[in-house]
N, C-alpha and C. Protein backbone atom coordinates (compact mmCIF):
# COMPACT_ATOMS: atom_id res chain seq x y z
N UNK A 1 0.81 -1.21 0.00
CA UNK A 1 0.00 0.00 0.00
C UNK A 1 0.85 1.27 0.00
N UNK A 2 1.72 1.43 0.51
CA UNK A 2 2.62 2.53 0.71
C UNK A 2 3.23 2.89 -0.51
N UNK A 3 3.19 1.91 -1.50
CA UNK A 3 3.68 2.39 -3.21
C UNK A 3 2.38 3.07 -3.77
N UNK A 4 1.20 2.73 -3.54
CA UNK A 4 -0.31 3.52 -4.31
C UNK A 4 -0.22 4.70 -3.05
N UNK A 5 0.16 4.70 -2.34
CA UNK A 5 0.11 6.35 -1.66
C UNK A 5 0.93 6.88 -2.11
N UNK A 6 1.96 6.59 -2.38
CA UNK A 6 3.27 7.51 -2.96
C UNK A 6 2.91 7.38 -4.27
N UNK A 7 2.70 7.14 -5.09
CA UNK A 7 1.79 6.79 -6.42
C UNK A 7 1.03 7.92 -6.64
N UNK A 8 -0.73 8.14 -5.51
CA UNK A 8 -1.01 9.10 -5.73
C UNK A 8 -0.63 10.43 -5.38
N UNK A 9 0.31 10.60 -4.48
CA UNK A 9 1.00 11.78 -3.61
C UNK A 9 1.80 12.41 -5.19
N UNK A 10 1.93 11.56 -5.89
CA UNK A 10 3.21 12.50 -7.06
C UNK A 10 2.16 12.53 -8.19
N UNK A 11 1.09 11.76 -8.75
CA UNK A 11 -0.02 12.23 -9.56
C UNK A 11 -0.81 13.72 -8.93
N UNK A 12 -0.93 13.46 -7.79
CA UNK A 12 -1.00 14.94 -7.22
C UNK A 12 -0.87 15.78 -7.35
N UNK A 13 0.49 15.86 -6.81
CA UNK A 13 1.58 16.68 -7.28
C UNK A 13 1.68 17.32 -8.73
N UNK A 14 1.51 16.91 -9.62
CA UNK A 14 2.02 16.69 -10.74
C UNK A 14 0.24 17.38 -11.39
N UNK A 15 -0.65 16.96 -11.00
CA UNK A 15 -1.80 18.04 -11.34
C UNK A 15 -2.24 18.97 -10.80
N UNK A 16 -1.00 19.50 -9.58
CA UNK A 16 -0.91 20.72 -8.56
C UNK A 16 0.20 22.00 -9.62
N UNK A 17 0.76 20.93 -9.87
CA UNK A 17 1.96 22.01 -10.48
C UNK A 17 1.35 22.47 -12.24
N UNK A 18 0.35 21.41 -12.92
CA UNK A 18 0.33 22.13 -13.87
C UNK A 18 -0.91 23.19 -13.88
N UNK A 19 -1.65 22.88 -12.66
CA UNK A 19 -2.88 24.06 -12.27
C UNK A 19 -2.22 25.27 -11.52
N UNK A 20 -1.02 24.78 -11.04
CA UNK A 20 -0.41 26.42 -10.72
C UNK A 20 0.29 27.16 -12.02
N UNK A 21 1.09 26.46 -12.54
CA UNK A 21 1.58 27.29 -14.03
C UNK A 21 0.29 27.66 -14.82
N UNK A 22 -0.77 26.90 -14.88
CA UNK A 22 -2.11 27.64 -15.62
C UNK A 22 -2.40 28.88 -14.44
N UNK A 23 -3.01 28.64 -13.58
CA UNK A 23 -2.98 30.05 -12.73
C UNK A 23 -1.94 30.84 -12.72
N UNK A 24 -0.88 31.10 -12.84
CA UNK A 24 0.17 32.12 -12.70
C UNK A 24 0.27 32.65 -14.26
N UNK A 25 0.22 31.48 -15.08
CA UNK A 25 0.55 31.71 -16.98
C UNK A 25 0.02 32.39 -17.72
N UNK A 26 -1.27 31.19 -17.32
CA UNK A 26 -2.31 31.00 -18.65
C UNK A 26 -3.49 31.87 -18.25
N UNK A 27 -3.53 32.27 -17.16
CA UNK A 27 -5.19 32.72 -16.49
C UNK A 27 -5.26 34.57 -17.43
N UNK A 28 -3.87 35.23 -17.45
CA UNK A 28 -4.34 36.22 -18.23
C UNK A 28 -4.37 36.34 -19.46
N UNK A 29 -3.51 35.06 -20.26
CA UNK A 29 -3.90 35.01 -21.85
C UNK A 29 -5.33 34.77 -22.11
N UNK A 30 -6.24 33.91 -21.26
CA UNK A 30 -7.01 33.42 -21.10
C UNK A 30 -6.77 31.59 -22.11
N UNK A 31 -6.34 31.89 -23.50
CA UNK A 31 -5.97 30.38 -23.98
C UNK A 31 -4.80 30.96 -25.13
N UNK A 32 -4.64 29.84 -25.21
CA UNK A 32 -3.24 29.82 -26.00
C UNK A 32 -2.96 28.18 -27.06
N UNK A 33 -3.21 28.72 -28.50
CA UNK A 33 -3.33 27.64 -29.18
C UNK A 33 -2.13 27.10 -29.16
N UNK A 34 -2.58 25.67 -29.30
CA UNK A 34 -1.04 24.87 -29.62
C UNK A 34 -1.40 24.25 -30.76
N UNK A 35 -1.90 23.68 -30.81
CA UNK A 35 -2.80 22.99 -32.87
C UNK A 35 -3.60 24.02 -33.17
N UNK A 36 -3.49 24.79 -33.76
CA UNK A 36 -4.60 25.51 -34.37
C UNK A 36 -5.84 25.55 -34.16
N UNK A 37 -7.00 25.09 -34.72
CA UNK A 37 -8.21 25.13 -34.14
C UNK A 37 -8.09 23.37 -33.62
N UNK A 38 -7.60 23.03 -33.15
CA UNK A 38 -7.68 21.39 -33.14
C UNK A 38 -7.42 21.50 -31.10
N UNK A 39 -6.44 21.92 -30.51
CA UNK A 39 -6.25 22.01 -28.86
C UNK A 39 -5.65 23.19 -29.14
N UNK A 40 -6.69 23.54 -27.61
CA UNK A 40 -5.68 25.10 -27.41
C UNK A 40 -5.53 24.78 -25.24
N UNK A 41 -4.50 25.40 -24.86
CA UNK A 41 -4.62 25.64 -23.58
C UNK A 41 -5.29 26.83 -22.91
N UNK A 42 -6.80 26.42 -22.54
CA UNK A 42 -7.59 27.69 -22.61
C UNK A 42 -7.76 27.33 -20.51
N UNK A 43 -7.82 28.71 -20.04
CA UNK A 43 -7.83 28.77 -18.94
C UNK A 43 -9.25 29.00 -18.02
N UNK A 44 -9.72 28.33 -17.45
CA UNK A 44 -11.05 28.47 -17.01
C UNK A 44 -11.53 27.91 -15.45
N UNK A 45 -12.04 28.40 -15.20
CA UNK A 45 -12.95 28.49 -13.47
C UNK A 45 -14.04 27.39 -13.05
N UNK A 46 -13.45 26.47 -13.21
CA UNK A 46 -14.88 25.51 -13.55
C UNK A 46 -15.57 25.09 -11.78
N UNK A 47 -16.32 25.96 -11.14
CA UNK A 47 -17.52 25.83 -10.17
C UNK A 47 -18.18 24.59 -9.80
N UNK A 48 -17.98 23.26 -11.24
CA UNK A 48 -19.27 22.48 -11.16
C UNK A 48 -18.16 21.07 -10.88
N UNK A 49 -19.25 20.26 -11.72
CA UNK A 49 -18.35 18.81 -11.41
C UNK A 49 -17.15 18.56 -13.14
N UNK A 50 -17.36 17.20 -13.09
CA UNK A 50 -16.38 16.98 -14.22
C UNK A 50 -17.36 17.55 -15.31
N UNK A 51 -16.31 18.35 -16.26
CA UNK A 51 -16.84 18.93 -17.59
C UNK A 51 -17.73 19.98 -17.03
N UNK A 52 -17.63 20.65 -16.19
CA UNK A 52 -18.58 21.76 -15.15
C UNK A 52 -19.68 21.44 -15.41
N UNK A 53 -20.21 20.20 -14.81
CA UNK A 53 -21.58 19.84 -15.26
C UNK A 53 -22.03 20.54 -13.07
N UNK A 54 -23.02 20.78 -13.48
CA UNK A 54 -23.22 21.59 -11.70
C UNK A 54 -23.02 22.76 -11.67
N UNK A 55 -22.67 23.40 -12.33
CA UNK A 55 -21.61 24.71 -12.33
C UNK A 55 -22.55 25.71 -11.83
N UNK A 56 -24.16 25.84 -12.27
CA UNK A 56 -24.84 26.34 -11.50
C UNK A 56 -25.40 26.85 -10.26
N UNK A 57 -24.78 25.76 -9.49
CA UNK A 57 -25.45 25.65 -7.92
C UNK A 57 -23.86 25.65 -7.08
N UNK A 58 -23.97 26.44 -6.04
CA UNK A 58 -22.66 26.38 -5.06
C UNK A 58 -21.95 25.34 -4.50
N UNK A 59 -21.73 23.97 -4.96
CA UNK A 59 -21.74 22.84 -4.44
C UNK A 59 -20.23 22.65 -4.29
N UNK A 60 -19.30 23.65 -3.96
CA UNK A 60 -17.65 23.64 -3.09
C UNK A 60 -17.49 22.22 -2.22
N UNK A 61 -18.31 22.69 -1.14
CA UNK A 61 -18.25 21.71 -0.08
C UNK A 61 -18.88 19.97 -0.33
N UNK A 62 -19.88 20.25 -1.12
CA UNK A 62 -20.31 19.09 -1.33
C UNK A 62 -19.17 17.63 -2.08
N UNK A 63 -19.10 18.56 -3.02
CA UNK A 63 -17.86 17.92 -3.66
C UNK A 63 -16.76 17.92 -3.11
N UNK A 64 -16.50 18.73 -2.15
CA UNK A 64 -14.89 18.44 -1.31
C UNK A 64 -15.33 17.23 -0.25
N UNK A 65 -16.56 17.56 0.27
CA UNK A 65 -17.33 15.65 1.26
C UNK A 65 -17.45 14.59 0.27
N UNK A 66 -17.18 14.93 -0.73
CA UNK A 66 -17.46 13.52 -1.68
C UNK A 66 -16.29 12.93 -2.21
N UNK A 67 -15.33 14.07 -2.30
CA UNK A 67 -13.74 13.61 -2.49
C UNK A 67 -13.51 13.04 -1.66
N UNK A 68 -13.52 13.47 -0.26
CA UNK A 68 -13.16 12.89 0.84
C UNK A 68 -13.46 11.25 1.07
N UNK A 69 -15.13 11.25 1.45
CA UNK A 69 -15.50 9.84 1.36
C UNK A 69 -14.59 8.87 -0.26
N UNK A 70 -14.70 9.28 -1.23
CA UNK A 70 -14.14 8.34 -2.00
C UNK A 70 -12.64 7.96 -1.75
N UNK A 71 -12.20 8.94 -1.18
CA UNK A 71 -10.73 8.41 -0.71
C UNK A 71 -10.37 7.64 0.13
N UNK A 72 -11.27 7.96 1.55
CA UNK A 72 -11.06 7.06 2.23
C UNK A 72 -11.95 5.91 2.06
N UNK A 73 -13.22 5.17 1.31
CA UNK A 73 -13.33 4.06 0.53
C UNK A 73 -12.14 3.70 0.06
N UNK A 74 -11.69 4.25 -0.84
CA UNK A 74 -10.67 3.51 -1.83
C UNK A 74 -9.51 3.18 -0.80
N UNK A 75 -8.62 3.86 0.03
CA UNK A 75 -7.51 3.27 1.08
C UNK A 75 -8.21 2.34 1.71
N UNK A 76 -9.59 2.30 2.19
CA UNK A 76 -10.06 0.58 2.52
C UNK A 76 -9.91 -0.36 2.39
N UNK A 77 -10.28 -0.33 0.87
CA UNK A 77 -10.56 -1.16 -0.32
C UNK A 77 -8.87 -1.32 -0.54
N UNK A 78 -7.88 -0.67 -0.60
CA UNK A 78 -6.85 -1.19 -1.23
C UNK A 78 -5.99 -1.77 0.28
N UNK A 79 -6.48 -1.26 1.23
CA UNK A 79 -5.82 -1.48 2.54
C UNK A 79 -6.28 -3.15 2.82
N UNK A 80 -7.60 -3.40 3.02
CA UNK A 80 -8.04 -5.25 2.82
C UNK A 80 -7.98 -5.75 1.68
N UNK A 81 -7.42 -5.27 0.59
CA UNK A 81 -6.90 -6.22 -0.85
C UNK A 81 -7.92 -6.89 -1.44
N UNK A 82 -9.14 -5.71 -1.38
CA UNK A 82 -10.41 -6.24 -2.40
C UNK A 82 -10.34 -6.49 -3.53
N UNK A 83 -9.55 -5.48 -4.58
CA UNK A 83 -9.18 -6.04 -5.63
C UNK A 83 -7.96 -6.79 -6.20
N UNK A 84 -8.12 -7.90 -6.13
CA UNK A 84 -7.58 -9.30 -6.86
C UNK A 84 -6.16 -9.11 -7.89
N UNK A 85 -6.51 -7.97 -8.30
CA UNK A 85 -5.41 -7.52 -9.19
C UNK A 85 -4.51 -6.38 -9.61
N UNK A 86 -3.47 -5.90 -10.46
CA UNK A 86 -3.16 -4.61 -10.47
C UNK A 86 -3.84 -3.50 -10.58
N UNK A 87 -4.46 -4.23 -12.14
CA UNK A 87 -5.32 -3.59 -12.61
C UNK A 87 -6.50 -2.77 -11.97
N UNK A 88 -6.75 -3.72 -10.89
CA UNK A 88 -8.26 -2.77 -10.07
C UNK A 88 -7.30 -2.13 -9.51
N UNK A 89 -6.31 -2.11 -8.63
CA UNK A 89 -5.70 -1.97 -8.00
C UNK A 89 -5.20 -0.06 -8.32
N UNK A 90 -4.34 -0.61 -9.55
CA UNK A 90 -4.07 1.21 -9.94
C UNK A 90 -5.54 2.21 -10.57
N UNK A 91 -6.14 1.30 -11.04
CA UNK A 91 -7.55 1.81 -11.27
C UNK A 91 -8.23 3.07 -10.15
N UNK A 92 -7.76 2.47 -9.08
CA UNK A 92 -8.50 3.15 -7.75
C UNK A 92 -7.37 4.15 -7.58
N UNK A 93 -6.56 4.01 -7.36
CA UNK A 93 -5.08 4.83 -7.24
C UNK A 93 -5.37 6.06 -7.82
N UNK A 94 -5.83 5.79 -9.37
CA UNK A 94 -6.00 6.96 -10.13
C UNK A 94 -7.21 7.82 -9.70
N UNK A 95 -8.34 6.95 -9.49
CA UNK A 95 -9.27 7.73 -8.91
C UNK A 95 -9.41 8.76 -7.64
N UNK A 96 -8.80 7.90 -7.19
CA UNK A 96 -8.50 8.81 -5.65
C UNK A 96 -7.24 10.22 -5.47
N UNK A 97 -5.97 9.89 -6.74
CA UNK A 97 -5.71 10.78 -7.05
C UNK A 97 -6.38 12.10 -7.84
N UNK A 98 -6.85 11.84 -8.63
CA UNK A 98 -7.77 12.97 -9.44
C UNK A 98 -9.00 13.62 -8.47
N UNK A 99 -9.58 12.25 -7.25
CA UNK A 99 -10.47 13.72 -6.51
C UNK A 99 -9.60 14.32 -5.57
N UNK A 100 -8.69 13.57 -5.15
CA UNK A 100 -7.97 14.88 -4.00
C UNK A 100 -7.32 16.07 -5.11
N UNK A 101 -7.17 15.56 -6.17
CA UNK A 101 -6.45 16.94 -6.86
C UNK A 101 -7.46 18.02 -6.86
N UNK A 102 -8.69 17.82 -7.41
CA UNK A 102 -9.91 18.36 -8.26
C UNK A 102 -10.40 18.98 -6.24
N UNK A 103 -9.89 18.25 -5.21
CA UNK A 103 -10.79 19.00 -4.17
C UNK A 103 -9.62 19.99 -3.68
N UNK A 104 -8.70 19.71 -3.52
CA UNK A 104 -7.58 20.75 -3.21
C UNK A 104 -7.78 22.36 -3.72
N UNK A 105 -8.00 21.59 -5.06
CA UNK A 105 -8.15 23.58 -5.72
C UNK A 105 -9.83 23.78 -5.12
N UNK A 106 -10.39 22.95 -4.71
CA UNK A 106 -11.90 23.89 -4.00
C UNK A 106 -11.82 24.00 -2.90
N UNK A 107 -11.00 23.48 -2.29
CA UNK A 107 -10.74 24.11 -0.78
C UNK A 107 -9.92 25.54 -0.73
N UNK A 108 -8.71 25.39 -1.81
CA UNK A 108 -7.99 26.72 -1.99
C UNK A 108 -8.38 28.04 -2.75
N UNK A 109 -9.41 27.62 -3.54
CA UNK A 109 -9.56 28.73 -4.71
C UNK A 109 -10.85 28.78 -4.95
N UNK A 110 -11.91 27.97 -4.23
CA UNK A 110 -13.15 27.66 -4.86
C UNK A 110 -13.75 27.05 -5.83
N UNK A 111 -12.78 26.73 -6.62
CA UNK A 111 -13.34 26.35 -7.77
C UNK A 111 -11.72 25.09 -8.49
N UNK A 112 -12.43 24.54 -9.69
CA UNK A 112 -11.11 23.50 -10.07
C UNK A 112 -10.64 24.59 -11.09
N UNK A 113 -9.27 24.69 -11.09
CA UNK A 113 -8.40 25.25 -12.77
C UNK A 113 -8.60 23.95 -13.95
N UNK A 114 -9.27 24.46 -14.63
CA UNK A 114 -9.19 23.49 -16.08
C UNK A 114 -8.29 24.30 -17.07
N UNK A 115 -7.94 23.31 -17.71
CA UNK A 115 -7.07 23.68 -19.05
C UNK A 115 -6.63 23.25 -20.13
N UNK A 116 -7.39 21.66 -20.46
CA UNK A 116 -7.00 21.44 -21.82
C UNK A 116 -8.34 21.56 -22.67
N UNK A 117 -7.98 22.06 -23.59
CA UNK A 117 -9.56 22.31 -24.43
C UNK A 117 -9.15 21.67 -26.12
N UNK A 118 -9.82 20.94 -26.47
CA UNK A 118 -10.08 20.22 -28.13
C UNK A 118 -11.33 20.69 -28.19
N UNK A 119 -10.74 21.34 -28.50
CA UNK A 119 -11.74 22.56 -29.92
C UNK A 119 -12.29 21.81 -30.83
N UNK A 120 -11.63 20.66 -31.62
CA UNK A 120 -12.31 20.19 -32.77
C UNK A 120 -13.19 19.41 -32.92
N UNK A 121 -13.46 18.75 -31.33
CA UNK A 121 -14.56 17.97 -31.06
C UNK A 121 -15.18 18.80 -30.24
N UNK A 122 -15.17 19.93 -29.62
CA UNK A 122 -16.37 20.86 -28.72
C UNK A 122 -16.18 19.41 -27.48
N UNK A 123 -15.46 19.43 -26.98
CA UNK A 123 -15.05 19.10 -25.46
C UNK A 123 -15.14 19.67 -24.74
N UNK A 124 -15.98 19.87 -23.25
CA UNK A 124 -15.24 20.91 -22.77
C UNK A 124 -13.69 20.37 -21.86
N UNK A 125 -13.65 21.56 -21.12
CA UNK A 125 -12.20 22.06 -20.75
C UNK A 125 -11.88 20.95 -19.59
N UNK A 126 -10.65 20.22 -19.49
CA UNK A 126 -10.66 19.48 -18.45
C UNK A 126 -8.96 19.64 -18.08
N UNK A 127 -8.72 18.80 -16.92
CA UNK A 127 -7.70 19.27 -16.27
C UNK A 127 -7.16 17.38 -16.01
N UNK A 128 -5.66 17.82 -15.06
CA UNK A 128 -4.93 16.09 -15.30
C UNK A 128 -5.89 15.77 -14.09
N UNK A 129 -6.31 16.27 -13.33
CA UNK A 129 -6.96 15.30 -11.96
C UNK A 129 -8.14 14.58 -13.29
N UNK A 130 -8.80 15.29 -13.72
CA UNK A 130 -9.82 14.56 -14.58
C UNK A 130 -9.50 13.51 -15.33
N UNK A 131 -8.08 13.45 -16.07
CA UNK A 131 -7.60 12.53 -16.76
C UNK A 131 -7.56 11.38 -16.00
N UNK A 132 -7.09 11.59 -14.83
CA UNK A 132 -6.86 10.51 -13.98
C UNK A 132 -8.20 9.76 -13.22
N UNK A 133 -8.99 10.68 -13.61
CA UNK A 133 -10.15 9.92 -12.70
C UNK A 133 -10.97 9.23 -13.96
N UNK A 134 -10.70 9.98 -15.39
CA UNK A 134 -11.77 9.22 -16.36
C UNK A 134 -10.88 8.17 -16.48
N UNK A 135 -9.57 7.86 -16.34
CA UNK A 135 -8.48 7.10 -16.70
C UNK A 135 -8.92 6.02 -15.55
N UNK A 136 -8.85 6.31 -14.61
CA UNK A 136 -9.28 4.89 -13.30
C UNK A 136 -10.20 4.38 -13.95
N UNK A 137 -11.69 5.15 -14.07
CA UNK A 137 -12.97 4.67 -14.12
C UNK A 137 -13.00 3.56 -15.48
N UNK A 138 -12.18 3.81 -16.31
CA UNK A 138 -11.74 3.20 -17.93
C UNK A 138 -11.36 1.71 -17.23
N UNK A 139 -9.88 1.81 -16.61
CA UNK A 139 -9.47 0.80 -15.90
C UNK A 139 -10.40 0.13 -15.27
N UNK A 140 -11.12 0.71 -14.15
CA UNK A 140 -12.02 -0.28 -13.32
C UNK A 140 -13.08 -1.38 -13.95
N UNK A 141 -13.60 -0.26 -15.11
CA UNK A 141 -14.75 -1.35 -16.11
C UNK A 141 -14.07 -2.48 -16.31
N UNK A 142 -12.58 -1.75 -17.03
CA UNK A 142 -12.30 -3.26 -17.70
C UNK A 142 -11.74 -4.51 -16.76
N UNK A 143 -11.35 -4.09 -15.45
CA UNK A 143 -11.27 -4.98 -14.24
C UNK A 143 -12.70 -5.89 -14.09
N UNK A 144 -13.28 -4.64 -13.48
CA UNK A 144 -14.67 -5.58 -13.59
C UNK A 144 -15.04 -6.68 -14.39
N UNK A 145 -14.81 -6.25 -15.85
CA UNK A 145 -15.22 -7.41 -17.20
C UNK A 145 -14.68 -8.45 -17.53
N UNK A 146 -13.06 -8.58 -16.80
CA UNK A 146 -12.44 -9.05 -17.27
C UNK A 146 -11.79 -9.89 -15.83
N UNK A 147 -11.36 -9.17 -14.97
CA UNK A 147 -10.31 -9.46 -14.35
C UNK A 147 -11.31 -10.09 -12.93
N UNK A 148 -11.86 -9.29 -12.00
CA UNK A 148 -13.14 -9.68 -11.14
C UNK A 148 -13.75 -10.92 -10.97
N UNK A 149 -13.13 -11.62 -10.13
CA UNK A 149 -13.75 -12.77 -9.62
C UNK A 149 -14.90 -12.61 -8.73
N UNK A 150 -15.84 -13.09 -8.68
CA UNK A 150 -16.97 -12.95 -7.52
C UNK A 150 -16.37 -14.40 -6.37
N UNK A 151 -16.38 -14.11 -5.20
CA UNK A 151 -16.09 -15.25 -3.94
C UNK A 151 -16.72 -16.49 -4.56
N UNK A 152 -16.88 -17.13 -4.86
CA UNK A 152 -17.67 -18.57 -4.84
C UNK A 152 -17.80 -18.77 -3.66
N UNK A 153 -19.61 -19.06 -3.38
CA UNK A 153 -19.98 -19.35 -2.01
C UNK A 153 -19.54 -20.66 -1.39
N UNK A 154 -19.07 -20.44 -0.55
CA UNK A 154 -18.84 -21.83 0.27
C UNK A 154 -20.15 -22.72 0.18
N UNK A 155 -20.12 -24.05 0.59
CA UNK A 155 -21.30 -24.17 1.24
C UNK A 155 -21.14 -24.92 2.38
N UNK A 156 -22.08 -24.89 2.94
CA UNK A 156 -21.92 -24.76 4.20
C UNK A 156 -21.55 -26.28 4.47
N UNK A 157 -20.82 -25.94 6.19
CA UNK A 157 -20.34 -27.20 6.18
C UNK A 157 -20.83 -28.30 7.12
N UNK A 158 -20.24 -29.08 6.26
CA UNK A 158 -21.73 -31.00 6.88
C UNK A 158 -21.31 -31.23 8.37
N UNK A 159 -22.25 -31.32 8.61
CA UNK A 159 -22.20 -31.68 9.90
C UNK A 159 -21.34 -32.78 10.09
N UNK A 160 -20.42 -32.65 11.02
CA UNK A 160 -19.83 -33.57 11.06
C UNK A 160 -19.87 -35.28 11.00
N UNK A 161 -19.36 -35.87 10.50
CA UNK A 161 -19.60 -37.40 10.29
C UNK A 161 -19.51 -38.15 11.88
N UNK A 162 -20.44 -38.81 12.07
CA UNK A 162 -19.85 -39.42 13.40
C UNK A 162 -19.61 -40.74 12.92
N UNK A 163 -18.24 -41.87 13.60
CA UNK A 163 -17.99 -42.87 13.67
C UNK A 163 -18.66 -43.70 14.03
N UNK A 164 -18.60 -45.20 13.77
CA UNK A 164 -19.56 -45.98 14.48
C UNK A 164 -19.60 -45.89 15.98
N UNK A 165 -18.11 -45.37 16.58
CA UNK A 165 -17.89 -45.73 17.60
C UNK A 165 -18.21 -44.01 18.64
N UNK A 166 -18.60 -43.05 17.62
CA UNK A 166 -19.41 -42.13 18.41
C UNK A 166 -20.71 -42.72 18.67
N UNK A 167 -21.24 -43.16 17.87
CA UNK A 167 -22.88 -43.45 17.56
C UNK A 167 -22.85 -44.54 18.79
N UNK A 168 -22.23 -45.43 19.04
CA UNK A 168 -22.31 -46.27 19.73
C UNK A 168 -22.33 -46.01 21.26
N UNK A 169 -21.62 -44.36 21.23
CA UNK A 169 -21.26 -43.92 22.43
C UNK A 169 -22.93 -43.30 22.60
N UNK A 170 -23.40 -42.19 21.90
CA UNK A 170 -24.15 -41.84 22.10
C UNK A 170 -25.51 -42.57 22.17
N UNK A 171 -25.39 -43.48 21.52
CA UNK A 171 -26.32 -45.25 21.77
C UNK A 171 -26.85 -45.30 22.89
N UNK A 172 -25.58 -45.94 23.93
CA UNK A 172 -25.25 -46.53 25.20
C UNK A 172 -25.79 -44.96 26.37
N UNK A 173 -25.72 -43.86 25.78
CA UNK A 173 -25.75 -42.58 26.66
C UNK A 173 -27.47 -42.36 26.92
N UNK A 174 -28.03 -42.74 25.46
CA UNK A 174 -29.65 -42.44 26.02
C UNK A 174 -29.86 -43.48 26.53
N UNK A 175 -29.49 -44.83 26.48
CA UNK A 175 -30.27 -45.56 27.04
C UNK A 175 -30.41 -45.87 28.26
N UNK A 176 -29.21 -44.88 29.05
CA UNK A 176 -28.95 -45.10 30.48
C UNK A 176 -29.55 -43.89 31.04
N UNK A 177 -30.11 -43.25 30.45
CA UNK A 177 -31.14 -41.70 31.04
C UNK A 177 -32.54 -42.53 30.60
């Protein structure tokens, strides 16, 4: 476990540092093409959930209690070795990195920094915590489909066999009551 904490501690990291160079950089160009009309690095305030879907309603806190709970689920889950394999395994890693990233900037700033925008498909604007969390959720399906064993139920177990020479005991026991 101590490699998926240090795992997500530098995915973290690493979508801390490119939401601070967009805040310090990019926030007064507002965007800045790199392909032409195809991606540009456009800088934006996103209020809501992934793809600012919410963006309407004040929901900071809500989503910083929901980061929370999923994180500590997932150190559960990877702490009793629910999933069977790597695969689920970094799956969750990623997830739990992308909401502590995505809640960090709403505890600090109110809102998440987004910044990659593909223009040529009308995407909206997303950021690396997002990558990492659509990137788990990708992983987890295919765990699930593929990799995911369900327990096979025991069944239950037979009562024990008695010997002739229990039976014989217990024989001789009623007949003397």
């Amino acid at each position: 476990m101590p490699l998926f904490v240090f795992a997500a501690l530098i995915m973290v990291e690493i979508d801390q540092l490119v939401k601070s160079w967009a805040l310090n950089e990019l926030k007064d160009l507002r965007t800045l093409p790199i392909i032409g009309d195809v991606f540009h690095l456009t800088y934006v305030e996103n209020r809501g959930a992934a793809f600012s879907l919410f963006s309407q309603f004040d929901s900071r806190w809500i989503f910083v209690a929901l980061a929370c709970v999923i994180t500590v689920v997932i150190l559960v889950l990877l702490q009793k070795k629910v999933m069977q394999t790597q695969l689920g395994q970094w799956s969750l890693v990623l997830i739990a990195a992308g909401a502590v990233g995505n809640a960090i900037d709403r505890v600090i700033h109110g809102f998440v920094v987004d910044l990659f925008d593909f223009r040529l498909i009308h995407f909206p604007v997303f950021n690396v915590a997002d990558i990492f969390i659509c990137t788990g959720g990708v992983l987890f399906v295919l765990y699930v489909m593929f990799q995911h064993k369900e327990k096979e139920e025991q069944p239950p177990k037979e009562a024990a066999k008695l010997t002739e020479e229990d039976e014989q005991t217990i024989s001789e026991q009623a007949h003397e009551e």
